[in-house]
PDB file of N, CA and C in Angstrom:
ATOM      1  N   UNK A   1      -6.646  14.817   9.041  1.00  0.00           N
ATOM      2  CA  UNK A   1      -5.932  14.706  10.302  1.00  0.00           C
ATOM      3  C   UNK A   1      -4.799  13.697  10.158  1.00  0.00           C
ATOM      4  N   UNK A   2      -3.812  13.780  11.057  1.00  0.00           N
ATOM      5  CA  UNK A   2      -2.554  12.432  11.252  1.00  0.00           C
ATOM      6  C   UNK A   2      -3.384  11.141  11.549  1.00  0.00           C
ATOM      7  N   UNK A   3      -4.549  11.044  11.561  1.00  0.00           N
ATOM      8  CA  UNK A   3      -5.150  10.046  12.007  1.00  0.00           C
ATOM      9  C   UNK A   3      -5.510   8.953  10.894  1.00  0.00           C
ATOM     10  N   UNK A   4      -6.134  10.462   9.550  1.00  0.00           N
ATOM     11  CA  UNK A   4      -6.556   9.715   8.202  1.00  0.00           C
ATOM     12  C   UNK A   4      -5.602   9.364   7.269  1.00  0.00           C
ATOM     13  N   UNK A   5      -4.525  10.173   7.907  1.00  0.00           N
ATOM     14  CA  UNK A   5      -3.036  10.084   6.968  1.00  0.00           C
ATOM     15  C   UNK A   5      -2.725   8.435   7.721  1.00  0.00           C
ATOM     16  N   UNK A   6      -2.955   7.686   8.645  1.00  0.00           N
ATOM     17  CA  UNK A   6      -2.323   6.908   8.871  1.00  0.00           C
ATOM     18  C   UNK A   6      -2.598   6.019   8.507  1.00  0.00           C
ATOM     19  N   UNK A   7      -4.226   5.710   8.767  1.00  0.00           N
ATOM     20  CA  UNK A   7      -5.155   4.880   8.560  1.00  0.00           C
ATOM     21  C   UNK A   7      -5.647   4.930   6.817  1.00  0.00           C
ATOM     22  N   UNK A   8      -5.799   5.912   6.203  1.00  0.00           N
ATOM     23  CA  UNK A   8      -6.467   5.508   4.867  1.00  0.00           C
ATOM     24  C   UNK A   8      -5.401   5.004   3.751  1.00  0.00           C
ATOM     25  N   UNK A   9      -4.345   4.750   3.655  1.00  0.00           N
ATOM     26  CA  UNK A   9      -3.439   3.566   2.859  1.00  0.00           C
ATOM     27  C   UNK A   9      -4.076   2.059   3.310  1.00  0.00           C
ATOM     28  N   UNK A  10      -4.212   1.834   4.672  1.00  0.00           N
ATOM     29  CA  UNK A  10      -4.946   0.541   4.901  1.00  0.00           C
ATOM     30  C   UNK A  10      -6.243   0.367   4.305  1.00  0.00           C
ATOM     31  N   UNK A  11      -6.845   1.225   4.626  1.00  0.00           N
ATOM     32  CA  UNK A  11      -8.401   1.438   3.794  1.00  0.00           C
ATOM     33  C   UNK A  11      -8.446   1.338   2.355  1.00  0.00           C
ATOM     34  N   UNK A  12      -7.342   2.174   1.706  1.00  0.00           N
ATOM     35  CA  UNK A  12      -7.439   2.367   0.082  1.00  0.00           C
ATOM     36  C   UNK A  12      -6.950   1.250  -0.427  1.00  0.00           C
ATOM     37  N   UNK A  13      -6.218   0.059   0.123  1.00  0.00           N
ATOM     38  CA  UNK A  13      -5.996  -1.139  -0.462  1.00  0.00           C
ATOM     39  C   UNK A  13      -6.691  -2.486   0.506  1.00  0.00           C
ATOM     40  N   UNK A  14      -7.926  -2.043   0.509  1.00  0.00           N
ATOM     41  CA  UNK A  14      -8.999  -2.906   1.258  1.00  0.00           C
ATOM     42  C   UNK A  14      -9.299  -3.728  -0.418  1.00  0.00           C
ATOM     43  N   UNK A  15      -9.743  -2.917  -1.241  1.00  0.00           N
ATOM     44  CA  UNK A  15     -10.445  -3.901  -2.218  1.00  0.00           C
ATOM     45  C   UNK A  15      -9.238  -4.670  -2.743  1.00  0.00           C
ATOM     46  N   UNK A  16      -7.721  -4.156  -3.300  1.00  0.00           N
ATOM     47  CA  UNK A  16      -7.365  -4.918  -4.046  1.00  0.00           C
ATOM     48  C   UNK A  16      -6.852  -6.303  -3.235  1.00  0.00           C
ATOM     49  N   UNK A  17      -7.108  -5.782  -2.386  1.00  0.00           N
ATOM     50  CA  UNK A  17      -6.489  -7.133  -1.075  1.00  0.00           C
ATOM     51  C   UNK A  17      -7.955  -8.400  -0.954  1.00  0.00           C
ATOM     52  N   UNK A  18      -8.963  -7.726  -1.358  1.00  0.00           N
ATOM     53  CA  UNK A  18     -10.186  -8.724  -1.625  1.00  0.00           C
ATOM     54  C   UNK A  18     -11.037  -8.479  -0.006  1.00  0.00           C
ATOM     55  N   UNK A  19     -10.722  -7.296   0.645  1.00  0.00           N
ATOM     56  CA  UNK A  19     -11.420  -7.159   1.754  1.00  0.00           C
ATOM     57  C   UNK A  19     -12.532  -6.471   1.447  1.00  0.00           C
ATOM     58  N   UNK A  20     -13.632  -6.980   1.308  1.00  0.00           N
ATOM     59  CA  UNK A  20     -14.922  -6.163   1.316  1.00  0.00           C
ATOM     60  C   UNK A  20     -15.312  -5.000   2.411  1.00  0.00           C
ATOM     61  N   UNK A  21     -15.734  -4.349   2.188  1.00  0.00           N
ATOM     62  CA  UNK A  21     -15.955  -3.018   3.282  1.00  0.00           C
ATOM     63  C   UNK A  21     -17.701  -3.026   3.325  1.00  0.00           C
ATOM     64  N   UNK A  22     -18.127  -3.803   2.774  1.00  0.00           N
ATOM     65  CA  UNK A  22     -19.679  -3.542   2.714  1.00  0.00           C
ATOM     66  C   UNK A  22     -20.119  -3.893   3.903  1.00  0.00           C
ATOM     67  N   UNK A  23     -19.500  -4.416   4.808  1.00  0.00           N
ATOM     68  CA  UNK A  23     -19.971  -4.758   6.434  1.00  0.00           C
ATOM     69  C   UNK A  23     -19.516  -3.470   7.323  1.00  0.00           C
ATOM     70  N   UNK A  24     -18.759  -2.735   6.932  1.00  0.00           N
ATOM     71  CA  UNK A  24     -18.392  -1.184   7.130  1.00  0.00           C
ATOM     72  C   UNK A  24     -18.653  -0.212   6.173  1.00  0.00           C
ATOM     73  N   UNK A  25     -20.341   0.460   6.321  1.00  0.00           N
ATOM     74  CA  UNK A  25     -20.730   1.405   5.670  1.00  0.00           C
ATOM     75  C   UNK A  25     -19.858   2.692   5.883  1.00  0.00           C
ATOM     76  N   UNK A  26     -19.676   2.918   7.131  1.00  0.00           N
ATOM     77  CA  UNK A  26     -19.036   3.898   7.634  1.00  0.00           C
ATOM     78  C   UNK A  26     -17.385   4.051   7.380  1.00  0.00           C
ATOM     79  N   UNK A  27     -16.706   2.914   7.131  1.00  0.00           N
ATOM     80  CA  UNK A  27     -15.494   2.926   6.556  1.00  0.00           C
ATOM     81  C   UNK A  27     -15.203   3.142   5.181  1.00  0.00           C
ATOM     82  N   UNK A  28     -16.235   2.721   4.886  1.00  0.00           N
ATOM     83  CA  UNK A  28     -16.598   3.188   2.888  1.00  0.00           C
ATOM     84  C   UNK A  28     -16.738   4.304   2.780  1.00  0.00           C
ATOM     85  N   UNK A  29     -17.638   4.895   3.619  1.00  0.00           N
ATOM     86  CA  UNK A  29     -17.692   6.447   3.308  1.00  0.00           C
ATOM     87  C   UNK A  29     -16.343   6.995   3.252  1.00  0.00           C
ATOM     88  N   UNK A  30     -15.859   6.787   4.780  1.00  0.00           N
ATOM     89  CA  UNK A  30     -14.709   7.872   4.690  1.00  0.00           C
ATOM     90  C   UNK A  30     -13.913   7.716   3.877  1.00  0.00           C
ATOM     91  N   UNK A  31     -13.957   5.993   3.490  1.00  0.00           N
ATOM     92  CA  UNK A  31     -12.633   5.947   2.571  1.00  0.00           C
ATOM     93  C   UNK A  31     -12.891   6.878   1.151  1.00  0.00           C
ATOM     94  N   UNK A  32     -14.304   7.136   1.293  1.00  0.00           N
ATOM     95  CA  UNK A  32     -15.048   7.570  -0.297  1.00  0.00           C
ATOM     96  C   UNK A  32     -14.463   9.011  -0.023  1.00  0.00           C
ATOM     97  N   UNK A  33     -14.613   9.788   1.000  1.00  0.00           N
ATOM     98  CA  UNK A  33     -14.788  10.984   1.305  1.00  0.00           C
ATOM     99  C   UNK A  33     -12.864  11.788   1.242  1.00  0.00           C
ATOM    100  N   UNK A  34     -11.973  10.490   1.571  1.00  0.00           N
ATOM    101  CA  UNK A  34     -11.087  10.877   1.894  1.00  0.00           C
ATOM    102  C   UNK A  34     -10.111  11.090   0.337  1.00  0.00           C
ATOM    103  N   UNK A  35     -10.548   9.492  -0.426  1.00  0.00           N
ATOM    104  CA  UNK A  35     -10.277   9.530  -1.788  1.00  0.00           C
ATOM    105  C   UNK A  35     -10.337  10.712  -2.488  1.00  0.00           C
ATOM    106  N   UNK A  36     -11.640  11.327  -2.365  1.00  0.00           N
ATOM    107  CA  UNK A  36     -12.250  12.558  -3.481  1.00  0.00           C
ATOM    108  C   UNK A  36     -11.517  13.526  -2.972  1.00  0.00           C
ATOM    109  N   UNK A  37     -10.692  13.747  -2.104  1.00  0.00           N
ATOM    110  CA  UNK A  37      -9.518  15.527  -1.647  1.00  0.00           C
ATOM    111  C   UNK A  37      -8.661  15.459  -2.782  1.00  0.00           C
ATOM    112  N   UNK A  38      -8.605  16.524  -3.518  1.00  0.00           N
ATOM    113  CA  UNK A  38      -7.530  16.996  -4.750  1.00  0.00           C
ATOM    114  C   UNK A  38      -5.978  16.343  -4.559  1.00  0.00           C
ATOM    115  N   UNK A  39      -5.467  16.361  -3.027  1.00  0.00           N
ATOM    116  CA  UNK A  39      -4.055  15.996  -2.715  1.00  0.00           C
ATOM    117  C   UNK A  39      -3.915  14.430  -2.938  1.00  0.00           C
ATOM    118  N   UNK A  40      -5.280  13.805  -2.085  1.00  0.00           N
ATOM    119  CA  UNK A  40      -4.985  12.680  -2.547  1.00  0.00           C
ATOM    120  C   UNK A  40      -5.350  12.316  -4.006  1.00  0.00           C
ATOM    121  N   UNK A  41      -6.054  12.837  -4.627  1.00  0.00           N
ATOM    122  CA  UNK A  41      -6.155  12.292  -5.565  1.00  0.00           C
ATOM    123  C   UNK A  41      -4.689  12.454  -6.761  1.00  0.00           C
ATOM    124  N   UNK A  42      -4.569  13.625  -6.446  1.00  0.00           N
ATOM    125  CA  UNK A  42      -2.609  13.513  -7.143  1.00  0.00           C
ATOM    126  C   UNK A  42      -1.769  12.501  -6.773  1.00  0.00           C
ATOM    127  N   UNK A  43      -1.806  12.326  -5.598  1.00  0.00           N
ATOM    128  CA  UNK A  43      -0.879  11.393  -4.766  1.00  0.00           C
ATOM    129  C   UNK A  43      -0.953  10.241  -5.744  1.00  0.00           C
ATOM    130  N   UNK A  44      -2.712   9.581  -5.702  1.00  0.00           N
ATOM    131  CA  UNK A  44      -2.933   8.085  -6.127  1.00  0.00           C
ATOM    132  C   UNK A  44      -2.594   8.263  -7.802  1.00  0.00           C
ATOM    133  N   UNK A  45      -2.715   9.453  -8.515  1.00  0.00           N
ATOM    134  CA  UNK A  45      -2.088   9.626  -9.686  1.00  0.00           C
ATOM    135  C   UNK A  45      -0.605   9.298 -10.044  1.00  0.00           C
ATOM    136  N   UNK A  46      -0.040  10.541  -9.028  1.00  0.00           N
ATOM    137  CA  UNK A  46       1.600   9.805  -9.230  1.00  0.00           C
ATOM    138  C   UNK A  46       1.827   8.659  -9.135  1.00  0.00           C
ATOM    139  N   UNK A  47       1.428   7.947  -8.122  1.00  0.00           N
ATOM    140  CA  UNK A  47       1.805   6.481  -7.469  1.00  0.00           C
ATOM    141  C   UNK A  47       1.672   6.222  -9.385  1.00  0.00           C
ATOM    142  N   UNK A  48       0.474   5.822  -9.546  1.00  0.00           N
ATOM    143  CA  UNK A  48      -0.086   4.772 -11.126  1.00  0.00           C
ATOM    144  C   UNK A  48       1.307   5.431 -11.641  1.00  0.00           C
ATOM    145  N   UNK A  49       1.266   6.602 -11.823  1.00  0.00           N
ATOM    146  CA  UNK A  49       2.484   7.273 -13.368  1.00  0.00           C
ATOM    147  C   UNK A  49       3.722   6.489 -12.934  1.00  0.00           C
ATOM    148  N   UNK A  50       4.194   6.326 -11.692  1.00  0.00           N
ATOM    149  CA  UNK A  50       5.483   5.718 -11.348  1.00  0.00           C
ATOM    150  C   UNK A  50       5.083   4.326 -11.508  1.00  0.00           C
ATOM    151  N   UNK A  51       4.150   3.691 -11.209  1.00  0.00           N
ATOM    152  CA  UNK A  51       3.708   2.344 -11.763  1.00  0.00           C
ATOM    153  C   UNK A  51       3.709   2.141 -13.360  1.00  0.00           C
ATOM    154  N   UNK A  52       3.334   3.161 -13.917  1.00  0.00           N
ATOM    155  CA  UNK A  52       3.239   2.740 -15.375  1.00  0.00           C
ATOM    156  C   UNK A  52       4.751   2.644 -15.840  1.00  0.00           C
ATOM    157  N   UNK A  53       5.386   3.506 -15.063  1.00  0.00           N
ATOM    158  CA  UNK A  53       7.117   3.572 -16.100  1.00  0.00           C
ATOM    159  C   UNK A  53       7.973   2.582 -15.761  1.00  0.00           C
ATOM    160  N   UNK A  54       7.281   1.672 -14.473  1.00  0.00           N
ATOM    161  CA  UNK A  54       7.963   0.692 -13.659  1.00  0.00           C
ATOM    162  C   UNK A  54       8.936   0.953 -12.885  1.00  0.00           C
ATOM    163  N   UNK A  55       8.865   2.072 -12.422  1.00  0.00           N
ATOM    164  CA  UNK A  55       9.701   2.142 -11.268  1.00  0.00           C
ATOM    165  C   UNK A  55       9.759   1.821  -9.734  1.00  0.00           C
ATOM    166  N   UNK A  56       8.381   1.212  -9.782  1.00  0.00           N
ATOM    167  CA  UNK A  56       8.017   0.561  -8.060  1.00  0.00           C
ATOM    168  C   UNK A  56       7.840  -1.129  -8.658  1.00  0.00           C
ATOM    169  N   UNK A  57       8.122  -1.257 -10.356  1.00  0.00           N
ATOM    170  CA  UNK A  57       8.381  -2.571 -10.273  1.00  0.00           C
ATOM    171  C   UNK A  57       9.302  -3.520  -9.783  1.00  0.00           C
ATOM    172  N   UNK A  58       9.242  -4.279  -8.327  1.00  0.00           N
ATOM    173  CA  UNK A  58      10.745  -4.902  -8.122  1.00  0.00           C
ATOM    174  C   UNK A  58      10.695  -6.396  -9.087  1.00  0.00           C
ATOM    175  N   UNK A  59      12.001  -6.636  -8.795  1.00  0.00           N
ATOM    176  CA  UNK A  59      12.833  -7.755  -9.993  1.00  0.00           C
ATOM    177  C   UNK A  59      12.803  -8.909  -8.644  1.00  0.00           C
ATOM    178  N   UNK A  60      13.268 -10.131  -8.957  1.00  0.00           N
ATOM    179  CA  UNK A  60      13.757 -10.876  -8.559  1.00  0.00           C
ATOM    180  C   UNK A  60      14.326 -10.870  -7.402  1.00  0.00           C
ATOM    181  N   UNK A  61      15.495 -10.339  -7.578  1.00  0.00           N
ATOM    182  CA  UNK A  61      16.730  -9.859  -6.871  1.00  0.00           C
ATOM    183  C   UNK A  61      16.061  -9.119  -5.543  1.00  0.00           C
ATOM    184  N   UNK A  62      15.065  -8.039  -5.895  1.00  0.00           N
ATOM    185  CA  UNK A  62      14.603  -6.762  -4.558  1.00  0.00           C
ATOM    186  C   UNK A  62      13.592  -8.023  -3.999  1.00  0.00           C
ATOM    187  N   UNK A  63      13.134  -8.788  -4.609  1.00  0.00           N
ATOM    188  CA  UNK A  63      11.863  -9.407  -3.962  1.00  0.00           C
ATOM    189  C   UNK A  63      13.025 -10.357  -2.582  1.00  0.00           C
ATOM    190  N   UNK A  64      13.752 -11.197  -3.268  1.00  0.00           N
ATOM    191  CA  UNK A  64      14.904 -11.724  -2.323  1.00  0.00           C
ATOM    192  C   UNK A  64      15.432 -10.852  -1.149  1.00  0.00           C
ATOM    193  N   UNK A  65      15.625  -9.865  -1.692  1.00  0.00           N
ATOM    194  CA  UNK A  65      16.088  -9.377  -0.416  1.00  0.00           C
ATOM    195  C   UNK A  65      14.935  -8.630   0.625  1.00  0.00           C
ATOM    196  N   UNK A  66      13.666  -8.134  -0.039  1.00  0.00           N
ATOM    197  CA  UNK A  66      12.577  -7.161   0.689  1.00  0.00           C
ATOM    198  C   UNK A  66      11.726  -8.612   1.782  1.00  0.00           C
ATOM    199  N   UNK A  67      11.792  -9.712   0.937  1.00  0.00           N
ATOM    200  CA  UNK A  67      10.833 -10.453   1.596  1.00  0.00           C
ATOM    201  C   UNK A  67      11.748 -11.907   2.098  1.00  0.00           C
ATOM    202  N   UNK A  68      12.922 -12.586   1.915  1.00  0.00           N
ATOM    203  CA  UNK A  68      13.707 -13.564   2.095  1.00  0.00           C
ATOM    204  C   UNK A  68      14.087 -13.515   3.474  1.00  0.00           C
ATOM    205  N   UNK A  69      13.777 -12.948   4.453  1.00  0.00           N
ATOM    206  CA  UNK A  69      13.921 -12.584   5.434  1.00  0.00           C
ATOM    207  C   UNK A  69      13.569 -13.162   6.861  1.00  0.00           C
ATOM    208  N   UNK A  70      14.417 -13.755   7.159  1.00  0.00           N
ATOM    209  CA  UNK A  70      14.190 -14.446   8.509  1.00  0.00           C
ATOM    210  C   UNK A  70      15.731 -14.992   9.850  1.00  0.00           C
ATOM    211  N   UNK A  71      15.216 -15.020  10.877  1.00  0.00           N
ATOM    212  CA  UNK A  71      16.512 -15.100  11.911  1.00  0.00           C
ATOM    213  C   UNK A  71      17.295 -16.305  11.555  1.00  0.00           C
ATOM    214  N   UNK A  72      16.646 -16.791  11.231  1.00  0.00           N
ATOM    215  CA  UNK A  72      17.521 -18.097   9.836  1.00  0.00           C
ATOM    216  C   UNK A  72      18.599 -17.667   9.662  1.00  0.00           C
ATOM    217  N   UNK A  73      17.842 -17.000   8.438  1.00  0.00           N
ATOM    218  CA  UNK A  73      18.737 -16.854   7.126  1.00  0.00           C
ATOM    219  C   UNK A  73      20.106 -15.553   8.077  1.00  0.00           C
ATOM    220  N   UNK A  74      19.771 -14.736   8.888  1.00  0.00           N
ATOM    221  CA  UNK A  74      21.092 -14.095   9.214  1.00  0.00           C
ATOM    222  C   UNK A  74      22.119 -14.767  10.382  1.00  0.00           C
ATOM    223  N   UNK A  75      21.337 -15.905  10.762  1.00  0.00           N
ATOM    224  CA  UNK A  75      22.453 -16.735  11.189  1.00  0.00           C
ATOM    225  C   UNK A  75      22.879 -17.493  10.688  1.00  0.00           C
ATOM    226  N   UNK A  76      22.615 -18.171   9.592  1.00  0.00           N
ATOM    227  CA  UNK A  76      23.498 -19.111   8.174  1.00  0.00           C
ATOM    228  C   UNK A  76      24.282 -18.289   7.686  1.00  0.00           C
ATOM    229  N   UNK A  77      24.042 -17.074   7.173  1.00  0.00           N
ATOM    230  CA  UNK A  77      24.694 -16.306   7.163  1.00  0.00           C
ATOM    231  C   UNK A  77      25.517 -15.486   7.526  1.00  0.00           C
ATOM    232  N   UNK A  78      25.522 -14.987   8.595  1.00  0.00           N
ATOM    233  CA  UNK A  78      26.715 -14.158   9.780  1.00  0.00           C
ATOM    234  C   UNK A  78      26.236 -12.724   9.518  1.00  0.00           C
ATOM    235  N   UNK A  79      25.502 -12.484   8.356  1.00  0.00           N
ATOM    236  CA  UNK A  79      24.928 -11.151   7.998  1.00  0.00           C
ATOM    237  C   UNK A  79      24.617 -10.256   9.391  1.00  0.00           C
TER     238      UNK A  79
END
């Protein structure tokens, strides 16, 4: 559903974020249930293959601009 499409990216980076789900049996499942569909499982494939060639690696430079971000900085700036 648009529901699991919205919600299971939050779910699927529960562990590497260090959020345990073991206090949500029921969120484990689905996340278990939703993981094992053929589409997603291509999906989480491509993602790694574009990870391995480094192309979702940002530099320096993208981190400055994706995360440097504040009403500050665009009024020191005039940006």
């Amino acid at each position: 559903t648009i529901a699991d499409m919205i919600a299971f990216p939050w779910a699927f980076i529960a562990k590497p974020m260090d959020v345990p789900l073991d206090a949500f049996p029921n969120v484990a499942a689905w996340r278990g249930r939703i993981k094992s569909r053929p589409a997603v499982i291509n999906a989480i494939n491509l993602h790694k293959d574009h990870q391995n060639r480094g192309k979702n690696k940002a530099n320096a430079e993208t981190n400055k601009i994706l995360y440097n971000q504040s009403a500050k900085h665009f009024r020191n700036t005039g940006e």
